[in-house]
Protein backbone atom coordinates (compact mmCIF):
# COMPACT_ATOMS: atom_id res chain seq x y z
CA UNK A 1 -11.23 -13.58 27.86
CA UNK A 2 -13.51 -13.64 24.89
CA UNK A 3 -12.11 -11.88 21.68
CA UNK A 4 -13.16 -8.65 19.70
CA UNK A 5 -16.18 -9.61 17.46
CA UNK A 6 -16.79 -6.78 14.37
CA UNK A 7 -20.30 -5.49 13.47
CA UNK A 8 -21.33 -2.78 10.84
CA UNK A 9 -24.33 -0.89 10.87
CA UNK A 10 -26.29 -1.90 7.28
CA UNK A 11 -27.17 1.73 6.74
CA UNK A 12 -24.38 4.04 7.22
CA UNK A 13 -21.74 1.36 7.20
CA UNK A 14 -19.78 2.33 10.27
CA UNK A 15 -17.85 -0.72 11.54
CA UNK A 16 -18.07 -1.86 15.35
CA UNK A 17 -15.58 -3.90 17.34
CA UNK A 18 -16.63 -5.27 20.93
CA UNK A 19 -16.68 -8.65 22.91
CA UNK A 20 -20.58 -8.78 22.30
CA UNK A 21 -22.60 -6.86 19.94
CA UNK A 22 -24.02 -3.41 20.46
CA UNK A 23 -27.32 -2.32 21.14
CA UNK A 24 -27.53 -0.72 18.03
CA UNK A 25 -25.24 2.32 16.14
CA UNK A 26 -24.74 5.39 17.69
CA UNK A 27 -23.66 7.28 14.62
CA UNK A 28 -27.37 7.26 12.66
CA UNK A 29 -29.35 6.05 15.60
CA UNK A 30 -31.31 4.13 12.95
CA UNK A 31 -29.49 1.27 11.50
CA UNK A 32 -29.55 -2.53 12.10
CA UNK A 33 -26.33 -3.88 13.40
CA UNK A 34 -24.78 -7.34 11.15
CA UNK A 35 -21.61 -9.19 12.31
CA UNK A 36 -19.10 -9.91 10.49
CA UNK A 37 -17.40 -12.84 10.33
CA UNK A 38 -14.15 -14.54 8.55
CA UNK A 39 -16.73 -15.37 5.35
CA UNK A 40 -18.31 -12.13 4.73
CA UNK A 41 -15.16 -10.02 4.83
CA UNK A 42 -14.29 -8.75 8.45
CA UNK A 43 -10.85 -8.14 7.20
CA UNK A 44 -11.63 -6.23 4.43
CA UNK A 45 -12.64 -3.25 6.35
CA UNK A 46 -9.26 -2.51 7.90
CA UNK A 47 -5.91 -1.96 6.34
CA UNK A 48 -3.50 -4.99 6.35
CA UNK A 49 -0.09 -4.72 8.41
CA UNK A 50 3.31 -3.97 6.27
């Protein structure tokens, strides 16, 4: 079972998670889709667990 990969669209910044990356956002219809991965900061986009 592959694991949740996390993508955000570089113009309006929403943030994606799926098993393989989207055909593109659905929010501004316009943006170019990035992954993110353990380097650039995936984590940083969700609040950690107390």
């Amino acid at each position: 079972m592959p694991g949740l990969r996390f993508f955000a669209c570089e113009r309006c910044e929403t943030v994606y998670a799926a098993p393989e990356e989207p055909s593109g956002c659905d929010r501004c219809a316009d943006g170019r889709l990035a992954e993110l991965g353990d380097a650039d900061g995936a984590a940083a986009y969700f609040a950690p667990v107390d």
